[in-house]
C-alpha atoms as a PDB file:
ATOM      1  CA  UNK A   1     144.173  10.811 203.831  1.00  0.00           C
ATOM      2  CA  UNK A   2     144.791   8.969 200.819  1.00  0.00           C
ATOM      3  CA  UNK A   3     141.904   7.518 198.852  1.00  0.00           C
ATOM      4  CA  UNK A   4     141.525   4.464 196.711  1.00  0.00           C
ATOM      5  CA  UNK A   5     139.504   4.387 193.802  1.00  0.00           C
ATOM      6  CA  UNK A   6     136.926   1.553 195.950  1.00  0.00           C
ATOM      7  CA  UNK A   7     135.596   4.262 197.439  1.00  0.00           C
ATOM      8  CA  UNK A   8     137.659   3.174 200.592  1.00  0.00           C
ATOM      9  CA  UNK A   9     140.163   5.381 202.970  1.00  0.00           C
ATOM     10  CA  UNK A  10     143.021   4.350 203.065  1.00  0.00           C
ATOM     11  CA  UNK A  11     144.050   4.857 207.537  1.00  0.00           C
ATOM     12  CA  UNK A  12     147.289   4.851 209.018  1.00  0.00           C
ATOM     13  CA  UNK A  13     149.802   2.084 209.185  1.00  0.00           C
ATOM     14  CA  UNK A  14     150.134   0.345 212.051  1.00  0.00           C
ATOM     15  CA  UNK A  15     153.096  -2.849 212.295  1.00  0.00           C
ATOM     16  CA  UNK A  16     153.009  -2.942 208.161  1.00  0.00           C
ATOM     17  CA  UNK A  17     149.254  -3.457 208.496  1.00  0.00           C
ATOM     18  CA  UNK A  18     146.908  -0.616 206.808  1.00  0.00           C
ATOM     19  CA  UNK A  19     143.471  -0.206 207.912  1.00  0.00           C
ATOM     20  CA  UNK A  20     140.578   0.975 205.751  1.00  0.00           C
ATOM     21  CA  UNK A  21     136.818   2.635 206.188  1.00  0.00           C
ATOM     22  CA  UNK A  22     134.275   2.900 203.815  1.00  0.00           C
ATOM     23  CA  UNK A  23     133.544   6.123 202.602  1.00  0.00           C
ATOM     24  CA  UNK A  24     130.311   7.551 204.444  1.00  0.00           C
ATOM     25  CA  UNK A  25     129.558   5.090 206.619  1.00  0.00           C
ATOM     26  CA  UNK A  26     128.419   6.161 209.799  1.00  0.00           C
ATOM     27  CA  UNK A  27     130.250   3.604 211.842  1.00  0.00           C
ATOM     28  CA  UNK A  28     133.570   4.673 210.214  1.00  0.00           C
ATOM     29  CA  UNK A  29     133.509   7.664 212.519  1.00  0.00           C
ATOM     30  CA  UNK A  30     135.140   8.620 215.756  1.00  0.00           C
ATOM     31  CA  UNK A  31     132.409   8.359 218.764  1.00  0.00           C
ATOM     32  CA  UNK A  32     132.352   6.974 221.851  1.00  0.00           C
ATOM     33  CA  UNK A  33     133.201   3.335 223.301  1.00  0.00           C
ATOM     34  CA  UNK A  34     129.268   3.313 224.485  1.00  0.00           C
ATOM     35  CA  UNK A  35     128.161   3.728 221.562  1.00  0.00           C
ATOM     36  CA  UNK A  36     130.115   0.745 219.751  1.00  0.00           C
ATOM     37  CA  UNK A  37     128.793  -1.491 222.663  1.00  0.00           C
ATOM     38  CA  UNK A  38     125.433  -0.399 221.949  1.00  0.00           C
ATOM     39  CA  UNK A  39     126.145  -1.176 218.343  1.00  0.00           C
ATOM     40  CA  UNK A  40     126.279  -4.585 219.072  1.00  0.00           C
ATOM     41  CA  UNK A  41     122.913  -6.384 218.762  1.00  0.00           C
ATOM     42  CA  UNK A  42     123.584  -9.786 220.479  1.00  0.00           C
ATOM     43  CA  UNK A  43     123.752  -8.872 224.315  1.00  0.00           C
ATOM     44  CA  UNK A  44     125.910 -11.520 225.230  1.00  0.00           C
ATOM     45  CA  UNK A  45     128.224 -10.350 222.497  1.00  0.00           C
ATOM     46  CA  UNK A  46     128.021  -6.873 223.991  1.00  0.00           C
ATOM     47  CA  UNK A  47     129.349  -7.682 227.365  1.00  0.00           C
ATOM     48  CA  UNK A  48     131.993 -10.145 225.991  1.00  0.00           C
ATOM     49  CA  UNK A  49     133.497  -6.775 224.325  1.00  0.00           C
ATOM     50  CA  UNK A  50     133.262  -5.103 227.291  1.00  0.00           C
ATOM     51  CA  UNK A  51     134.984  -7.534 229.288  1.00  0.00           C
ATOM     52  CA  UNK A  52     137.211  -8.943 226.903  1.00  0.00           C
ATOM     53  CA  UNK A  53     138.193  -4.870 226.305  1.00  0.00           C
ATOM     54  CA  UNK A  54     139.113  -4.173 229.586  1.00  0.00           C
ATOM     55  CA  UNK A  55     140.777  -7.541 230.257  1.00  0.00           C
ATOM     56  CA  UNK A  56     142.918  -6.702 227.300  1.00  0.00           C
ATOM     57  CA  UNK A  57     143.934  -3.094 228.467  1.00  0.00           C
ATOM     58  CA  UNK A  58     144.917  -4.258 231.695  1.00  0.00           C
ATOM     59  CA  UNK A  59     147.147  -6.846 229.834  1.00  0.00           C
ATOM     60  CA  UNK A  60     148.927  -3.909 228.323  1.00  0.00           C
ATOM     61  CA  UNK A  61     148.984  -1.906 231.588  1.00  0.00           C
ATOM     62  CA  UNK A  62     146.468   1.001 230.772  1.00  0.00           C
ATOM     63  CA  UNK A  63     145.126   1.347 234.398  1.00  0.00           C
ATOM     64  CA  UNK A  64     141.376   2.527 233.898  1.00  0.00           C
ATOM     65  CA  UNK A  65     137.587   1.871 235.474  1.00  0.00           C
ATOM     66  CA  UNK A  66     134.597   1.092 233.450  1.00  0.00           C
ATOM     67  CA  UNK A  67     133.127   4.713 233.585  1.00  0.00           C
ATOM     68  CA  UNK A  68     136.190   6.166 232.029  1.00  0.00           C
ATOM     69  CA  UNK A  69     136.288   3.073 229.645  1.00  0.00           C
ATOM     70  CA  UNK A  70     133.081   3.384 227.911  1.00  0.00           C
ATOM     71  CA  UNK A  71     133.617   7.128 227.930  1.00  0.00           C
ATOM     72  CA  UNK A  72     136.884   6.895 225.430  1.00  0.00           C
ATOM     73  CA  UNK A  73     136.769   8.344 222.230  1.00  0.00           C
ATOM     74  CA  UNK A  74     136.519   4.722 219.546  1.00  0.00           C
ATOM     75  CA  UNK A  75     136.714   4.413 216.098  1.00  0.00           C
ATOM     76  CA  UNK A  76     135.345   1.516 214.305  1.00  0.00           C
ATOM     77  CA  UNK A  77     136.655  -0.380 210.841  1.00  0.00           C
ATOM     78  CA  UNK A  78     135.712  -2.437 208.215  1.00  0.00           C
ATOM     79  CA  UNK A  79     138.887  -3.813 207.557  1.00  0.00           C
ATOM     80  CA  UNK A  80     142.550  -4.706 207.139  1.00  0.00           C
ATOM     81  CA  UNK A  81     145.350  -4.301 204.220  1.00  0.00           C
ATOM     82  CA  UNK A  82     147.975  -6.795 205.457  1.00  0.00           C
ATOM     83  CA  UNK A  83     150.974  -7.003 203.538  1.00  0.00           C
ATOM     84  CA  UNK A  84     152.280 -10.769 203.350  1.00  0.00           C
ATOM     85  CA  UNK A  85     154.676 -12.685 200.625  1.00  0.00           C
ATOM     86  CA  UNK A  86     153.418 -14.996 198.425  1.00  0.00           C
ATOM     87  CA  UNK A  87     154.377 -18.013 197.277  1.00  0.00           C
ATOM     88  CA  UNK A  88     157.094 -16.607 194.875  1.00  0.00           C
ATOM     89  CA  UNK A  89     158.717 -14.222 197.095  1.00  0.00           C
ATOM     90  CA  UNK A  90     157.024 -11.027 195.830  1.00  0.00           C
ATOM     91  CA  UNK A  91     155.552  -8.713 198.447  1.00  0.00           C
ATOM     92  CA  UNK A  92     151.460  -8.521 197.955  1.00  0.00           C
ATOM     93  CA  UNK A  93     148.357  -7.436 199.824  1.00  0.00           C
ATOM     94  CA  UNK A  94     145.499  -9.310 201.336  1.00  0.00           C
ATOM     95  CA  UNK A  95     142.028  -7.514 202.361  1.00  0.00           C
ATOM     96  CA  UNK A  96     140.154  -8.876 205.390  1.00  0.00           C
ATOM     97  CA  UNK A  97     136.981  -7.475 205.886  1.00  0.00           C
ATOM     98  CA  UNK A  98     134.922  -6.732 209.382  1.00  0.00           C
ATOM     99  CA  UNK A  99     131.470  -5.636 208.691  1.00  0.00           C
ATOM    100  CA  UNK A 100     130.554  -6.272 212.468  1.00  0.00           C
ATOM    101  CA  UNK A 101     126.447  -6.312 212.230  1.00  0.00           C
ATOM    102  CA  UNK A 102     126.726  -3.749 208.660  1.00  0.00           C
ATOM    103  CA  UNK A 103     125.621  -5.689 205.463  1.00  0.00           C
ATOM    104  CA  UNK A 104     128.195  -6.516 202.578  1.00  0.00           C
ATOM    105  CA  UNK A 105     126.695  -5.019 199.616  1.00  0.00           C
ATOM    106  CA  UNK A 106     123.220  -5.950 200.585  1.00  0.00           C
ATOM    107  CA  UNK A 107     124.440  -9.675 201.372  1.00  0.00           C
ATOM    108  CA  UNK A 108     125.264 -11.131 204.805  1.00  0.00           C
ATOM    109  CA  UNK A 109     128.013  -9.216 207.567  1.00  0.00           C
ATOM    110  CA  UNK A 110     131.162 -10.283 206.455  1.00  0.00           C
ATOM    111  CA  UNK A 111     133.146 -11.361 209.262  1.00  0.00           C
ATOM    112  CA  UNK A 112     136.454 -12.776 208.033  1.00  0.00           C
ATOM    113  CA  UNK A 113     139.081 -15.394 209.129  1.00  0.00           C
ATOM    114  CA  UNK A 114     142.486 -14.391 210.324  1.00  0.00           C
ATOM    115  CA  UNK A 115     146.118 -16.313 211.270  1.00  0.00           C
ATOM    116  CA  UNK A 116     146.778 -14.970 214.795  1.00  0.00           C
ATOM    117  CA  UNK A 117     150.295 -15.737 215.849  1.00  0.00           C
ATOM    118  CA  UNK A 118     149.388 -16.469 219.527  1.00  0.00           C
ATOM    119  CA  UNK A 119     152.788 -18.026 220.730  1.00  0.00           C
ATOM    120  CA  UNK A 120     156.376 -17.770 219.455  1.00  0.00           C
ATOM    121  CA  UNK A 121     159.003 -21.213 219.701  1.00  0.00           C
ATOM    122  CA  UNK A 122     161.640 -20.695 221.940  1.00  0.00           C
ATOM    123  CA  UNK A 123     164.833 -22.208 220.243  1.00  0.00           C
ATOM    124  CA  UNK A 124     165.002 -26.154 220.139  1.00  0.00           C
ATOM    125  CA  UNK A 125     161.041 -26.328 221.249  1.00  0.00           C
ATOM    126  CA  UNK A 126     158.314 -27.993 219.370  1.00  0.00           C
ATOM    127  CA  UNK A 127     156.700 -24.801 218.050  1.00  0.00           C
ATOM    128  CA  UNK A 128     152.374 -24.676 219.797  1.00  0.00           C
ATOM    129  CA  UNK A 129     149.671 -26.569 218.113  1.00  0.00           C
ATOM    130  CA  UNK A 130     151.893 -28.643 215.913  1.00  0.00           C
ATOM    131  CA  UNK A 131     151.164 -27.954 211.561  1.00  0.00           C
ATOM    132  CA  UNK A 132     149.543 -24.653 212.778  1.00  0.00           C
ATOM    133  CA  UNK A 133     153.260 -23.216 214.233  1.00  0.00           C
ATOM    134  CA  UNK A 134     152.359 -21.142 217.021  1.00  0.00           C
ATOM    135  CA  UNK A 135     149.145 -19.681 215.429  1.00  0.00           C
ATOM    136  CA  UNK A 136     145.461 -20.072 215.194  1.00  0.00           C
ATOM    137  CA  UNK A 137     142.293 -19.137 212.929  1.00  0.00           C
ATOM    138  CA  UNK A 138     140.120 -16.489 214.830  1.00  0.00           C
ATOM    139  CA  UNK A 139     136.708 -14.206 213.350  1.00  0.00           C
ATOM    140  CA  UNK A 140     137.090 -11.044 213.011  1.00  0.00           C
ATOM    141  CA  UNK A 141     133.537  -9.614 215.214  1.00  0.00           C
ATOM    142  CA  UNK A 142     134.917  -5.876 215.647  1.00  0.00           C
ATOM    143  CA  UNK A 143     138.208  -3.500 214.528  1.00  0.00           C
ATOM    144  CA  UNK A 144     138.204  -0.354 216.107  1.00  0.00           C
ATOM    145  CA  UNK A 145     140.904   1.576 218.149  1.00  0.00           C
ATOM    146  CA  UNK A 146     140.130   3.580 221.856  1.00  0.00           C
ATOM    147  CA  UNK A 147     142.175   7.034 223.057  1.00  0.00           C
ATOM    148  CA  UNK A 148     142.978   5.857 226.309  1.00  0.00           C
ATOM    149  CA  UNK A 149     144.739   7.979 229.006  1.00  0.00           C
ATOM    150  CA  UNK A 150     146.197  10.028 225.702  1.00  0.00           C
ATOM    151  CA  UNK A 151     147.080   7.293 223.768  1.00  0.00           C
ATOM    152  CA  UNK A 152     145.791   5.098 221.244  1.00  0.00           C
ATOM    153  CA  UNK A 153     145.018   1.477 221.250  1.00  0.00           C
ATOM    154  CA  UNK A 154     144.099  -0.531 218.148  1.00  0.00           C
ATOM    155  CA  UNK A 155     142.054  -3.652 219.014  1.00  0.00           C
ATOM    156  CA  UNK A 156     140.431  -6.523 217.114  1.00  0.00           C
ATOM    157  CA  UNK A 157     137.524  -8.251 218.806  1.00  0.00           C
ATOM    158  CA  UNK A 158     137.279 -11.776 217.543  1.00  0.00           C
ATOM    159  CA  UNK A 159     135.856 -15.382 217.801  1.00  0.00           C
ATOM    160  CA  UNK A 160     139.072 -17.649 218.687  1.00  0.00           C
ATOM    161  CA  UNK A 161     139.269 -21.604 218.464  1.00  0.00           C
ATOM    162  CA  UNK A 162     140.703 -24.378 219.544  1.00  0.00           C
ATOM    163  CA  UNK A 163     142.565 -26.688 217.887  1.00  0.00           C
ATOM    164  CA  UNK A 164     141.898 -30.147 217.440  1.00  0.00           C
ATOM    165  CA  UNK A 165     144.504 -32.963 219.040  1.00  0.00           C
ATOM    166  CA  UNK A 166     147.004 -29.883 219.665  1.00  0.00           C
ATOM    167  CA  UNK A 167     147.286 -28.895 215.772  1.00  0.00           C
ATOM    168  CA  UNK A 168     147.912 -32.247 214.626  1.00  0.00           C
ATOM    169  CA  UNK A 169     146.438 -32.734 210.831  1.00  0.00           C
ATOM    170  CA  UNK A 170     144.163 -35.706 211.274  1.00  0.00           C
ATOM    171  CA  UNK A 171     145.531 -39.114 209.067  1.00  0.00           C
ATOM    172  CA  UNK A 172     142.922 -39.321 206.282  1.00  0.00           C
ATOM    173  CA  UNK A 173     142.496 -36.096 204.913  1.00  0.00           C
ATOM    174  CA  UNK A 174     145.717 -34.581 206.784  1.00  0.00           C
ATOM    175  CA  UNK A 175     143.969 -31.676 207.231  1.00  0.00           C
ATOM    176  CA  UNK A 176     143.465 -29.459 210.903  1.00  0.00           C
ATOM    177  CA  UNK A 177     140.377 -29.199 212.580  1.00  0.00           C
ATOM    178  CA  UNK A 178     139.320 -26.623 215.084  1.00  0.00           C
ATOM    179  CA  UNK A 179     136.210 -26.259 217.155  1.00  0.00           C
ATOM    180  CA  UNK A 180     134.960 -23.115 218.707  1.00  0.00           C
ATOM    181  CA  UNK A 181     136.156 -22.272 222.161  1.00  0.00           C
ATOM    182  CA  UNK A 182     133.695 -22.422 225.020  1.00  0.00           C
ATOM    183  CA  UNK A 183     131.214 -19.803 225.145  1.00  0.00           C
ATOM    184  CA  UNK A 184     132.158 -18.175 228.437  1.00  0.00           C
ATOM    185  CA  UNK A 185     136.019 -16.838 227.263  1.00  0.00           C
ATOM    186  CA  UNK A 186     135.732 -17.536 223.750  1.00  0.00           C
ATOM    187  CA  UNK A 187     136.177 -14.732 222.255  1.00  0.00           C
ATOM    188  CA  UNK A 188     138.842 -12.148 223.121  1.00  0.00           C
ATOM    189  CA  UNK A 189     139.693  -8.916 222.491  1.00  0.00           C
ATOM    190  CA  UNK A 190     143.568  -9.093 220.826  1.00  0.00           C
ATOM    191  CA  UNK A 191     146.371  -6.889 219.319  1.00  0.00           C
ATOM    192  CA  UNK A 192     145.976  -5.989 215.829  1.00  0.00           C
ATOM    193  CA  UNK A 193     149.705  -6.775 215.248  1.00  0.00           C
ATOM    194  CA  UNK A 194     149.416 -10.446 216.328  1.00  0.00           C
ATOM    195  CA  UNK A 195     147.470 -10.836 212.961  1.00  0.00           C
ATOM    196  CA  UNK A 196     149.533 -11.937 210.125  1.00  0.00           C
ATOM    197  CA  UNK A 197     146.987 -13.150 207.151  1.00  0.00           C
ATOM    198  CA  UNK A 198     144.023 -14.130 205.610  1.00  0.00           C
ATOM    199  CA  UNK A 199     143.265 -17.601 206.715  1.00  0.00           C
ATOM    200  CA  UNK A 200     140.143 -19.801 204.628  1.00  0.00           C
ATOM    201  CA  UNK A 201     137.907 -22.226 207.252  1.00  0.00           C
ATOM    202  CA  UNK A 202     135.641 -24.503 206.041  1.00  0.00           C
ATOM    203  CA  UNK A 203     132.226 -25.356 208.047  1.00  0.00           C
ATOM    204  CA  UNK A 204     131.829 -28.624 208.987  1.00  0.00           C
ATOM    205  CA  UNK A 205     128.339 -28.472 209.167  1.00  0.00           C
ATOM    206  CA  UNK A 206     125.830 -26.151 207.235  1.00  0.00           C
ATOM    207  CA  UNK A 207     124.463 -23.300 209.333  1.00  0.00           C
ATOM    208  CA  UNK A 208     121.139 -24.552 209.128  1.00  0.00           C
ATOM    209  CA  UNK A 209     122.605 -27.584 210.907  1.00  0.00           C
ATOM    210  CA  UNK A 210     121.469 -26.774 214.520  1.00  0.00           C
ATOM    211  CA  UNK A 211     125.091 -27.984 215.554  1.00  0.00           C
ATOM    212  CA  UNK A 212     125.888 -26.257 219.473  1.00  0.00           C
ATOM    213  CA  UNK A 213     129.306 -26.623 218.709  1.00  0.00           C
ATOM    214  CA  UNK A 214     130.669 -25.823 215.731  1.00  0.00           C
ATOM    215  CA  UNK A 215     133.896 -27.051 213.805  1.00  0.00           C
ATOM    216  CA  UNK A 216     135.660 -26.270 211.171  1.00  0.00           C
ATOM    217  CA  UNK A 217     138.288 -27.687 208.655  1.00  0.00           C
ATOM    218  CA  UNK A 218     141.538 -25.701 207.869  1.00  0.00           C
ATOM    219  CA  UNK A 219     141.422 -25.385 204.351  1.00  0.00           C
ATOM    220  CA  UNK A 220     145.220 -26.271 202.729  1.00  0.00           C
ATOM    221  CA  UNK A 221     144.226 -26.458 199.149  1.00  0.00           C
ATOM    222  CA  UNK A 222     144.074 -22.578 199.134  1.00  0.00           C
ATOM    223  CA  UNK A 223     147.072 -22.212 197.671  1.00  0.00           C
ATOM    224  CA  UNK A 224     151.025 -23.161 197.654  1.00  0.00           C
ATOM    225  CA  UNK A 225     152.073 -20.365 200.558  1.00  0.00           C
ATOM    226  CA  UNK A 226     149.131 -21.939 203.125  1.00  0.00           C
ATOM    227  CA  UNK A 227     151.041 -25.390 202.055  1.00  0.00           C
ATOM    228  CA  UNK A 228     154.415 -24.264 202.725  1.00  0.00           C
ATOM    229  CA  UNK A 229     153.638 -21.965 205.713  1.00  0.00           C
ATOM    230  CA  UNK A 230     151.220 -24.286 207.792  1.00  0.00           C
ATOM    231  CA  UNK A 231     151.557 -27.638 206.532  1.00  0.00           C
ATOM    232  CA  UNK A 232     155.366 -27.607 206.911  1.00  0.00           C
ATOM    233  CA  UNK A 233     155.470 -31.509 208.051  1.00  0.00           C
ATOM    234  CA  UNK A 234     156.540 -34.371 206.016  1.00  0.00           C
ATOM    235  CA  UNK A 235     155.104 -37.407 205.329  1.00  0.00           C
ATOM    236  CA  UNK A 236     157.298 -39.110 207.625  1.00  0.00           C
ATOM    237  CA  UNK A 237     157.061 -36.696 210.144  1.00  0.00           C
ATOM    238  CA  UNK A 238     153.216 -36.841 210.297  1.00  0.00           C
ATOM    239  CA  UNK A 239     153.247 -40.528 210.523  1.00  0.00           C
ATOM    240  CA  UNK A 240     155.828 -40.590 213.092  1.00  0.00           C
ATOM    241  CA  UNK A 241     154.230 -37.935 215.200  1.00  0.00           C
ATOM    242  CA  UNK A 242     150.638 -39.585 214.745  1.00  0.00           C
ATOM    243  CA  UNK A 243     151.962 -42.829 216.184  1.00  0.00           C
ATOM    244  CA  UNK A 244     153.534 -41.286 219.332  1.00  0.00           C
ATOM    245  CA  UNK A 245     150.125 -39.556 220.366  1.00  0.00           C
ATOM    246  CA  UNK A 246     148.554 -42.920 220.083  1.00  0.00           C
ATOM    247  CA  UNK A 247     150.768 -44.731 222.259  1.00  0.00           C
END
């Protein structure tokens, strides 16, 4: 293994994306699938992973049982190298980080915001949830990857939401809002290759709020490739768009 000078191991490649472990972290190594579960603090977090887990294998056709499920050899990470191009066509790296219930440096878990391409346009269709172009903002909650019937599966656990009016940037501040999904199937456990970058969510409400719902604003201001990549509609077309949902 290759390391970099972070202190971080650099893990194999998988779809251009590179995942990494800190150095001496007891989470970082292999154990069982039990024993991330019972890593998990919040219960009802714990049995969304389980379910979501084995609703997910099934999905890809790996036939197993519970028993043999939370018997599989897992590996948990702390992150993700994902190689994207910027704004001025030159090939860079972002790092999204997955602390799952670890401290940051003595701070807060760090639990960070991903693009999740969750649909692909078929040719002369409207691509899913309008500005957002087939994809959605989802938390990263867990990374880790099972050996299941001899292979290996690489899974990322996350919070998912739901966009506001279908994608649509609202008229004032043309900017997308998303709300968390229902509690009961809103989180899911996904592919690690449907992730394609870092994506910046701002709360609408403090945490200290109380708010049962919460909602957040898709930042565009981030910088010139979230512009071009997300916010792809005109003027015109926004207008024109915004008037047909209100008729």
């Amino acid at each position: 293994m290759n390391t970099t000078g972070s202190g971080e191991t650099n893990l194999p490649t998988i779809k251009g994306l590179k995942f990494v472990s800190v150095q001496g972290s007891t989470i970082s190594k292999s154990n069982t699938f039990a024993a991330v579960l019972a890593s998990v603090e919040d219960v009802y977090l714990r049995r969304e992973l389980q379910r979501t887990t084995n609703s997910f294998l099934v999905s890809r056709r790996v036939e197993t049982n519970l028993e043999a499920l939370i018997c599989c050899t897992a590996r948990v990470y702390h992150g993700i190298q994902i190689p994207v191009t910027n704004m001025h066509g030159d090939q860079v790296v972002q790092t999204v980080r997955c602390t799952g219930e670890q401290r940051w440096h003595g701070q807060d878990t760090r639990n960070d915001w991903v693009w999740v391409q969750t649909s692909r346009p078929r040719e002369g269709q409207e691509p899913a949830y309008k500005a957002l172009r087939g994809r959605a903002p989802y938390r990263l909650l867990k990374l880790f990857n099972l050996q299941v019937l001899g292979g290996l599966v690489w899974c990322a656990f996350v919070q998912t939401t739901i966009p506001r009016v279908g994608g649509m940037p609202e008229s004032a501040s043309r900017m997308v809002r998303v709300t968390e999904a229902t509690k009961w199937g809103g989180d899911a456990v996904i592919s690690e290759g449907n992730i394609t970058s870092a994506a910046h969510l701002i709360p609408e409400e403090p945490s200290t709020s109380g708010t049962t719902r919460k909602a957040w604003i898709v930042n565009r201001h981030i910088d010139l490739t979230t512009w071009n990549e997300v916010y792809y509609m005109t003027e015109d077309e926004l207008d024109h768009t915004a008037a047909g949902i209100r008729r």
